[in-house]
Structure formats: C-alpha cells, structure tokens
Protein backbone atom coordinates (compact mmCIF):
# COMPACT_ATOMS: atom_id res chain seq x y z
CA UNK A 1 0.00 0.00 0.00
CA UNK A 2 2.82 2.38 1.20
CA UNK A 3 4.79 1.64 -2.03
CA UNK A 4 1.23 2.81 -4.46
CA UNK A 5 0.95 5.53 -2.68
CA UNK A 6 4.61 6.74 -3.46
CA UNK A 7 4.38 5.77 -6.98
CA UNK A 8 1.45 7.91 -7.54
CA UNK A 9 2.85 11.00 -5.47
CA UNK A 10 5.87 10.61 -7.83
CA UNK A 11 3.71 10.91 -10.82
CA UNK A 12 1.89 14.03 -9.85
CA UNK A 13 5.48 15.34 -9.07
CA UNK A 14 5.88 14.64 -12.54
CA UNK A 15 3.31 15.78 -14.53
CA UNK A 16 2.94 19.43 -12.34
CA UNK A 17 6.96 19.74 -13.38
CA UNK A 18 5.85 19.70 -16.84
CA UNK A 19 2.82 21.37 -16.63
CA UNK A 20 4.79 24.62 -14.72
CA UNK A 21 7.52 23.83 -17.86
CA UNK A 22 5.24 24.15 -19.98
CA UNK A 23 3.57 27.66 -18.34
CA UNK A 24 6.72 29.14 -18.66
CA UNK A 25 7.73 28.44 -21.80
CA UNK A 26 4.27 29.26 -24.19
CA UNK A 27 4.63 32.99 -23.18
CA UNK A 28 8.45 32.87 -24.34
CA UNK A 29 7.53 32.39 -27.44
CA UNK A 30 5.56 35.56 -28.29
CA UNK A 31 8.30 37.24 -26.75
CA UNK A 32 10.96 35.90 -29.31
CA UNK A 33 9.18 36.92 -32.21
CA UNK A 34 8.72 40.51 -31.19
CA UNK A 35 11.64 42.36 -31.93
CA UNK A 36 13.14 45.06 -29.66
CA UNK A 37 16.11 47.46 -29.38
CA UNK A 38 18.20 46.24 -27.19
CA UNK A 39 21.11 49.14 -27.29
CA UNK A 40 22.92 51.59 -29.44
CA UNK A 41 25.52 53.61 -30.28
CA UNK A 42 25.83 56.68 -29.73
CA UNK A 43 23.86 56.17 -26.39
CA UNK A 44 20.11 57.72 -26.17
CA UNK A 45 20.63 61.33 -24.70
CA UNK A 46 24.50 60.75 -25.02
CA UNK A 47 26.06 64.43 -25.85
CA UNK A 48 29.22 64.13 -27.82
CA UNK A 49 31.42 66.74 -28.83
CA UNK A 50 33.09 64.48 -31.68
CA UNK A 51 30.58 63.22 -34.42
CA UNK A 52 30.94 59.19 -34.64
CA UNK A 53 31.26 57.94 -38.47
CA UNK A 54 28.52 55.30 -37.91
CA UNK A 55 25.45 54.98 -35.83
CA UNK A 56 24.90 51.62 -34.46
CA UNK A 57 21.75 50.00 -33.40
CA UNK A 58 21.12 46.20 -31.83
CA UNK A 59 18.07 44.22 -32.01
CA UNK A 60 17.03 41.82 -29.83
CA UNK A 61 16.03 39.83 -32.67
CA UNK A 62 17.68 39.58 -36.55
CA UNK A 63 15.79 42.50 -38.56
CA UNK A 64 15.36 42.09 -42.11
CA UNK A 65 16.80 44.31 -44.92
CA UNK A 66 13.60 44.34 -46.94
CA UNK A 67 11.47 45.65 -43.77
CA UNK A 68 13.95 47.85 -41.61
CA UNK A 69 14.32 51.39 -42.47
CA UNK A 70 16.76 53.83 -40.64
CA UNK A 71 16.06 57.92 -41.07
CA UNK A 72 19.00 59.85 -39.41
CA UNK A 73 18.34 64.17 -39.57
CA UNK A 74 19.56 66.98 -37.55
CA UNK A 75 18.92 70.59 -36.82
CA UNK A 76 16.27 72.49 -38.83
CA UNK A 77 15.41 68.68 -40.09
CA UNK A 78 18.24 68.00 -42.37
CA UNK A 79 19.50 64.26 -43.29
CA UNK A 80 22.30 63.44 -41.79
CA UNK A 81 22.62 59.84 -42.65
CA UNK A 82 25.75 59.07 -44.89
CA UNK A 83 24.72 56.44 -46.87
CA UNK A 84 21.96 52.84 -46.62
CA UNK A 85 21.84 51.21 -43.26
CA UNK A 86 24.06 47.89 -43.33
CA UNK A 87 23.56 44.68 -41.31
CA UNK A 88 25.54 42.51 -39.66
CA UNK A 89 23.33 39.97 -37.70
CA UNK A 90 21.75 41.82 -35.01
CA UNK A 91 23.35 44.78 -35.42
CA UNK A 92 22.53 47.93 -38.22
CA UNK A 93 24.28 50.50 -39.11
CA UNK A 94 24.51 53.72 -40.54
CA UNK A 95 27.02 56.10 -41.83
CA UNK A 96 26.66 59.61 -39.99
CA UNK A 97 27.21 62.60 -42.03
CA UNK A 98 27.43 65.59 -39.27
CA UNK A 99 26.29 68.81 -39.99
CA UNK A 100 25.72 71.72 -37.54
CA UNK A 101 25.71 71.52 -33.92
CA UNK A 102 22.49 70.62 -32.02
CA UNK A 103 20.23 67.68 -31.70
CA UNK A 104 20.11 64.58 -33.80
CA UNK A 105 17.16 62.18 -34.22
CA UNK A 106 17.88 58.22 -35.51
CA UNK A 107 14.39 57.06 -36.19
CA UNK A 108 14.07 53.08 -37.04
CA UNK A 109 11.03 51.32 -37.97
CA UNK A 110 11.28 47.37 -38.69
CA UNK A 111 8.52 44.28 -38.60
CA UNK A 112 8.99 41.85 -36.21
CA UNK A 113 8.38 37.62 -36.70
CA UNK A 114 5.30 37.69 -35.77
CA UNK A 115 3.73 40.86 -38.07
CA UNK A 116 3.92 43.28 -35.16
CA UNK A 117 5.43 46.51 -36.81
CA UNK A 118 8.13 48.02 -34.00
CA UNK A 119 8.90 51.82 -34.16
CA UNK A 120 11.24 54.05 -32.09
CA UNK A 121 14.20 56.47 -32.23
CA UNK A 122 16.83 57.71 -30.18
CA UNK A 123 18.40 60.98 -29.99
CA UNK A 124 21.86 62.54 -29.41
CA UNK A 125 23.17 65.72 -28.97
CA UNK A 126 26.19 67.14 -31.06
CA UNK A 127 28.47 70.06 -29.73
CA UNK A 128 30.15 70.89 -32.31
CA UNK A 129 29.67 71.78 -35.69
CA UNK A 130 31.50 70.52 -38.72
CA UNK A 131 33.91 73.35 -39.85
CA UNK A 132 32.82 75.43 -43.10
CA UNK A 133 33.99 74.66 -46.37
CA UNK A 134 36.72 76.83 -47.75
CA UNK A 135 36.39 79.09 -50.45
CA UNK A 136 36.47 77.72 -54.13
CA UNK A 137 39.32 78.88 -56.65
CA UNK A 138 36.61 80.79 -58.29
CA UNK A 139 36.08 83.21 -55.64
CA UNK A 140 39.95 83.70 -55.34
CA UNK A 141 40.75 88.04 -55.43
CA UNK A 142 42.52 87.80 -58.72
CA UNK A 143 39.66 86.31 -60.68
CA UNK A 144 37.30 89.17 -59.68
CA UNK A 145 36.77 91.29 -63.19
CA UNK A 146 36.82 94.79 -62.30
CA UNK A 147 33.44 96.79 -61.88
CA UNK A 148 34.37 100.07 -62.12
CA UNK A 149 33.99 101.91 -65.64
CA UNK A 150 37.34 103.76 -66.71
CA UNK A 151 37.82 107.29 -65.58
CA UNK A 152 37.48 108.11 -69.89
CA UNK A 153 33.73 106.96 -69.55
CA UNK A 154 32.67 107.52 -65.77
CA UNK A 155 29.73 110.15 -65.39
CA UNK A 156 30.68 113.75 -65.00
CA UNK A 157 33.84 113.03 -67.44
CA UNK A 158 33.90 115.04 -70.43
CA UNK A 159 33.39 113.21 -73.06
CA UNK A 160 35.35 113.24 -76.95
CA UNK A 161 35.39 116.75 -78.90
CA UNK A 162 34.15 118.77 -75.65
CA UNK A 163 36.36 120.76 -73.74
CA UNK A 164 38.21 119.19 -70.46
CA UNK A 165 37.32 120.09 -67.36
CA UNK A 166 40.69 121.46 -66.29
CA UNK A 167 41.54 123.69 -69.68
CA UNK A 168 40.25 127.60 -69.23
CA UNK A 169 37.04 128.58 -70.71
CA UNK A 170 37.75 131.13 -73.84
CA UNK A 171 38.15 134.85 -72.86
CA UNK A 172 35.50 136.92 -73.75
CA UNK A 173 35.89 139.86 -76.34
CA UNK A 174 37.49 143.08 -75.15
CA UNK A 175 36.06 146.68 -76.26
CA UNK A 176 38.65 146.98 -79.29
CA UNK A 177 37.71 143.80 -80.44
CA UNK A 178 34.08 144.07 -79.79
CA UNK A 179 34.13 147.71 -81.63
CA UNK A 180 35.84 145.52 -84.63
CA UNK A 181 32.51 143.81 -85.45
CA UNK A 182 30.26 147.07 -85.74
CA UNK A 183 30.03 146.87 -89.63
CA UNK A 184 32.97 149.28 -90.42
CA UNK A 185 31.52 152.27 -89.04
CA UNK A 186 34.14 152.66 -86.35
CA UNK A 187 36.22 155.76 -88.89
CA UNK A 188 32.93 157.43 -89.14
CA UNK A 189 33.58 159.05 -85.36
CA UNK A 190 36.84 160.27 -86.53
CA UNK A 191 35.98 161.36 -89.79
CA UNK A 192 32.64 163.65 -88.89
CA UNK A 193 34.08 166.06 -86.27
CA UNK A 194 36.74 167.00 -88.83
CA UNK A 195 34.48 167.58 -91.66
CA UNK A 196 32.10 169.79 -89.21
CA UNK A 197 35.06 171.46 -87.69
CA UNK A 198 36.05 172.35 -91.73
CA UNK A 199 32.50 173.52 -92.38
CA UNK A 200 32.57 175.65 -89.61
CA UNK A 201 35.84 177.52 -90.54
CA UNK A 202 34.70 177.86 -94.39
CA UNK A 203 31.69 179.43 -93.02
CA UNK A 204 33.41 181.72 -90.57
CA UNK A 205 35.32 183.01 -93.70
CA UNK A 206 32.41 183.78 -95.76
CA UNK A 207 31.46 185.99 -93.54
CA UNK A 208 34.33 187.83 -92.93
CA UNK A 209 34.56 188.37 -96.61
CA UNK A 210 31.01 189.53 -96.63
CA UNK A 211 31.49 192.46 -93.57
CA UNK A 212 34.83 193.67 -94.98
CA UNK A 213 33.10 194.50 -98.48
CA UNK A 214 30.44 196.38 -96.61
C-alpha cells in the first residue's frame, strides 16, 4: 500500500513539473518573435562633442533588410545619414554625415516575426559643428573682373570733342575787339568832327569876306 501511494505522489510530481515547464515556456515564445532594441551607439541622450562615423543599433532579434528602415536628420530637419543602413546579424548600421551643432534624431522602424510593426528612435546631442567649407578657386581676389567703368567713360567726365574740365574757358571779347565787329563804321567818329570842324571855318570866312566888303 505504502509503495502505491509513493508511486502515484511521484507521478503528480511529474506531470505538475511539466505542466509549470510548460507555463513558462508558451509565453516565451511571443516574446521571441517581437523584436526590440536592445542598445545603441551613440547612447540615447548621449552628448558628444566628436561626431561618430557610424550609428549603431542592436536588435534583440535579426531585422530584415527588406522591412527595416533607418532615417537619421539633424537641426532644422536636415539628413544626416551618410549612406543605406548595413547589417551585420543583429546589429545595423549607418554612416553619420554631421552637420551643424544641435540635436540629432535616428528614427528606425522594422517588422517583427510575428507581423507586429516596431517603431522608435533615439536621440543625441552634437556640440560641435562641422567646420565650413573653404572658399572655391573661383572666388579667389585675382579672378574678380573689375566693376568700375574707366575714368574716360565715368559720369561727369567730359566726353570726346568737348572741352576738359581742367583747360580755361575762352576769354570773352574786349572793347577793341568788340568795336571791330560794328560793320565798319568805327572811322565814321573820326571822320565827322573834322568835316564839321572844316564847315565851320569855311563858313566863318564867308562871312568875314562879306562884312569887310560892306
């Protein structure tokens, strides 16, 4: 009797060993087939003041090229990702192409085993800037064409057949010359008073003749 009664407590032992297996295991499997992030690099809220040349990110599960897509932008919303995310098992990556200094955003979005979409992102902070480009040859000083117009052609100049600015303006006519363009008449005022004068005497003879007769 002693030795049924042991053979059946073993039993039960048994079967509620595999029955707790059991409870434990079914809601593993759910679990393995949704996908997670598990860690990355750069850190979430990490603040770096040298820009990495790849951002990392690890999966607790394998993602799939044809369903994982990685968005990298920075300040005022401008890409920043370098090139298509590569994968290495768990692991994706993306080349980082830094821009100014500020806040960067590494969105991900991927479909786990089991259908469930997964979506997330982490963010970083840069504090630095990259440095700005130098000028091209183009802009060099000697290549600048001049914008001036030459002094021959500037406004104001005096321009071909005028008179410069710096030779004297012709003098005007003095009397003698002015008295030169009245027509000739000039000898009259010399001429006129003698006459008269001649007159005058022939007349003042006349009449001397005239009284001494008397």
């Amino acid at each position: 009797m002693g030795g049924t009664v042991a053979r059946v407590a073993r039993t039960w032992l048994v079967v509620l060993g595999v029955a707790a297996g059991a409870s434990l295991l079914l809601p593993a499997a759910p679990a393995a087939a949704h996908n997670s992030l598990t860690g990355s690099d750069p850190q979430n809220g990490a603040r770096l003041a040298a820009a990495p040349k790849r951002i990392e990110l690890r999966f607790l599960a394998t993602p799939k090229e044809a369903t994982t897509k990685v968005t990298v932008t920075g300040p005022d919303n401008v890409a920043a990702a370098g090139g298509a995310p590569t994968f290495a098992g768990k692991r994706v990556s993306v080349p980082f192409q830094p821009g100014a200094a500020g806040l960067y955003i590494v969105t991900y979005q991927l479909a786990s085993d089991d259908g469930h979409p997964v979506k997330g992102e982490i963010r970083f902070t840069l504090t630095t800037g990259t440095p700005a480009e130098p000028p091209s040859a183009s802009a060099a000083p000697g290549s600048a064409t001049p914008t001036t117009a030459p002094a021959s052609t500037a406004a104001g100049s005096p321009s071909a057949g005028s008179p410069s600015a710096g030779s004297p303006s012709p003098a005007s006519p003095s009397p003698a010359a002015a008295g030169d363009d009245d027509g000739g008449t000039g000898w009259l005022w010399t001429v006129v008073p003698v006459v008269v004068l001649g007159l005058l005497l022939v007349g003042a003879l006349v009449l001397r003749r005239r009284a001494t007769r008397r």
